[in-house]
C-alpha atoms as a PDB file:
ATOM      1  CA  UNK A   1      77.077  64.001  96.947  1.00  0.00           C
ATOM      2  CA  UNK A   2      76.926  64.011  93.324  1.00  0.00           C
ATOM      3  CA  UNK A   3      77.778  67.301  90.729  1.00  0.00           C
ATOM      4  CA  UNK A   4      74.758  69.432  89.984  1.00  0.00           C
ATOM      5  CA  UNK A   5      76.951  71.709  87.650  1.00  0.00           C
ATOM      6  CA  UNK A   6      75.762  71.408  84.027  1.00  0.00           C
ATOM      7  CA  UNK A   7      78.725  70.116  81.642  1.00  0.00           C
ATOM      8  CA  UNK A   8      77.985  73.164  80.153  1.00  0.00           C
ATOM      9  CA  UNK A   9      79.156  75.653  83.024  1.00  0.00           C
ATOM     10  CA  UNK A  10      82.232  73.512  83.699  1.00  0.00           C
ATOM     11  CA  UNK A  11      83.119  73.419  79.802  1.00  0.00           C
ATOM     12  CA  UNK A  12      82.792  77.385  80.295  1.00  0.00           C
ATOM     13  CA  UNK A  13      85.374  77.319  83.718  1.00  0.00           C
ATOM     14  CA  UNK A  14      87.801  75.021  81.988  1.00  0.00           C
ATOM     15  CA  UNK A  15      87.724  77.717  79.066  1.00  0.00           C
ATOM     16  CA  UNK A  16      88.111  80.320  81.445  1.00  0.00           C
ATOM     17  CA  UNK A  17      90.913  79.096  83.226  1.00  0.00           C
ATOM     18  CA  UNK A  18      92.942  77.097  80.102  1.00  0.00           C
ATOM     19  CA  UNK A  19      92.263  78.452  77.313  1.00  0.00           C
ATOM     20  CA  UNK A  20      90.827  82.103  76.846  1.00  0.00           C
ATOM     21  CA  UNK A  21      93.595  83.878  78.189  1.00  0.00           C
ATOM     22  CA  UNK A  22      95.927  81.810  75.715  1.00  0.00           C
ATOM     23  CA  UNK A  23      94.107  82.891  72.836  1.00  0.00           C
ATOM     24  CA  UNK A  24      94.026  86.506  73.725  1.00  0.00           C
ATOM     25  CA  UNK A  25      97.746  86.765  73.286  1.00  0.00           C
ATOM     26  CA  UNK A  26      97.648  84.194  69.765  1.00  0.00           C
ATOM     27  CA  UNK A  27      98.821  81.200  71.706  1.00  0.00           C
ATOM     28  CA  UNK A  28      97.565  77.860  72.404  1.00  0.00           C
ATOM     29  CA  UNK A  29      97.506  76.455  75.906  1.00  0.00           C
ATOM     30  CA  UNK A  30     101.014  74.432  75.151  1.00  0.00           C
ATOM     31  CA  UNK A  31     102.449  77.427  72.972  1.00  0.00           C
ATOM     32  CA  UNK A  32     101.516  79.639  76.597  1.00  0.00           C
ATOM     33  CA  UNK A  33     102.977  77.338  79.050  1.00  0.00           C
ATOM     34  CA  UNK A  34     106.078  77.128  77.505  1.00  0.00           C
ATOM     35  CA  UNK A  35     106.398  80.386  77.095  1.00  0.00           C
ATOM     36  CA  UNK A  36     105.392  81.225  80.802  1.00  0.00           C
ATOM     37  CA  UNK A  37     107.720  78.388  81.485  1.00  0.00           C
ATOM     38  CA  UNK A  38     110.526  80.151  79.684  1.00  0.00           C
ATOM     39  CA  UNK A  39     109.795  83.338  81.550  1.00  0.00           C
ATOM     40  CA  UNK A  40     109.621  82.026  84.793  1.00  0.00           C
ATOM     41  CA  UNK A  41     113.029  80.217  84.752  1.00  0.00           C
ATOM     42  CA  UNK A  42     114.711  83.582  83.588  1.00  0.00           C
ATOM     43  CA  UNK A  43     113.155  85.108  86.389  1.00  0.00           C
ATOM     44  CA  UNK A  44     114.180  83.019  88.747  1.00  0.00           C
ATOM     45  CA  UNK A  45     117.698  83.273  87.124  1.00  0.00           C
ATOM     46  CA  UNK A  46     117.512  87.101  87.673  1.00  0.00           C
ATOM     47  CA  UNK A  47     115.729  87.162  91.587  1.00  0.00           C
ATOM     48  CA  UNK A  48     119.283  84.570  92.202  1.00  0.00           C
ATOM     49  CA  UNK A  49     121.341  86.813  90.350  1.00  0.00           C
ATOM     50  CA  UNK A  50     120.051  90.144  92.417  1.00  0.00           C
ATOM     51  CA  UNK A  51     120.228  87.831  95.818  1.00  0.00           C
ATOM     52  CA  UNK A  52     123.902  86.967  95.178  1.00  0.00           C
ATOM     53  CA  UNK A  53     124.742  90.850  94.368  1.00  0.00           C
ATOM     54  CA  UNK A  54     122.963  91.732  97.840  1.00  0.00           C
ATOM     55  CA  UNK A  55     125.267  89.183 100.039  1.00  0.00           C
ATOM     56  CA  UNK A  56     128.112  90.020  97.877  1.00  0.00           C
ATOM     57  CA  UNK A  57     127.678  93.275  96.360  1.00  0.00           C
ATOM     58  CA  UNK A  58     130.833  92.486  93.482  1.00  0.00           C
ATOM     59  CA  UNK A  59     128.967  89.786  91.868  1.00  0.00           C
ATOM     60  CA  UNK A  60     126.315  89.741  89.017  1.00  0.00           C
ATOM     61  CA  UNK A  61     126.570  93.717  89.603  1.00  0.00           C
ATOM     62  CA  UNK A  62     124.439  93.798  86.217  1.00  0.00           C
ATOM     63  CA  UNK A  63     122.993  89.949  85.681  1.00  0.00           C
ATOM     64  CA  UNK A  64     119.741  90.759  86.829  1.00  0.00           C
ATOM     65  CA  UNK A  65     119.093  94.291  85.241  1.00  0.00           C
ATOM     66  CA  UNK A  66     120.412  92.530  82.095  1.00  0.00           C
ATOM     67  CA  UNK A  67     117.756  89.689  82.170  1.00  0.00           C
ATOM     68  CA  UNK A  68     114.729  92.395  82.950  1.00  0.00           C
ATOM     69  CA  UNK A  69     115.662  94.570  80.333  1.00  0.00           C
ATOM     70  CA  UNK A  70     115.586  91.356  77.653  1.00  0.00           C
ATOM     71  CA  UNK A  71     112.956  89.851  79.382  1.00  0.00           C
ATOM     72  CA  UNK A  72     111.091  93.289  78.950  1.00  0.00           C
ATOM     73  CA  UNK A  73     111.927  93.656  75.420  1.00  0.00           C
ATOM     74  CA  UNK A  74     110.574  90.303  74.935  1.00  0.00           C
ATOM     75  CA  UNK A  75     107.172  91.112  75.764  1.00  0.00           C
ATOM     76  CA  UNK A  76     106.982  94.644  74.118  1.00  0.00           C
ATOM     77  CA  UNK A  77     108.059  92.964  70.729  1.00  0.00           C
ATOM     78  CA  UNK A  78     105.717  89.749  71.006  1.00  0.00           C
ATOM     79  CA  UNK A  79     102.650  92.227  72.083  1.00  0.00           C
ATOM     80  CA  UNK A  80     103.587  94.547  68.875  1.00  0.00           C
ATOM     81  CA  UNK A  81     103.559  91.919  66.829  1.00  0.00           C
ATOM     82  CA  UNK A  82     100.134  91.212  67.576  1.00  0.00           C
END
């Protein structure tokens, strides 16, 4: 079975998917991923932070809270700057 999809229409799905939502925030595709990447982990962090405090509700009373709130202030400030 061979590809009937013009190089065209695939040049416009890889742009699609990699690269225009990248540009809408200033980024290139690398610039994004690390910063997703960065994101991600401190989520993470904060969802094992907030699953500690439920088994043992004395620990990381404020760890997670802490994280959204910079994670939060993160995004306002690198949207205003835009």
């Amino acid at each position: 079975m061979s590809d009937t999809t013009p190089s065209s229409a695939r040049a416009g799905t890889f742009a699609r998917l990699f690269l225009d939502h990248p540009a809408s925030v200033d980024e290139t595709y690398f610039q994004h991923m690390r910063f997703a990447g960065w994101f991600s982990f401190w989520l993470a962090t904060a969802a094992g932070a907030a699953l500690l405090h439920a088994i043992v509700p004395a620990v990381c009373e404020t760890t997670a809270s802490r994280i959204i709130r910079r994670l939060y202030a993160r995004i306002e400030n690198r949207h205003a700057a835009q």
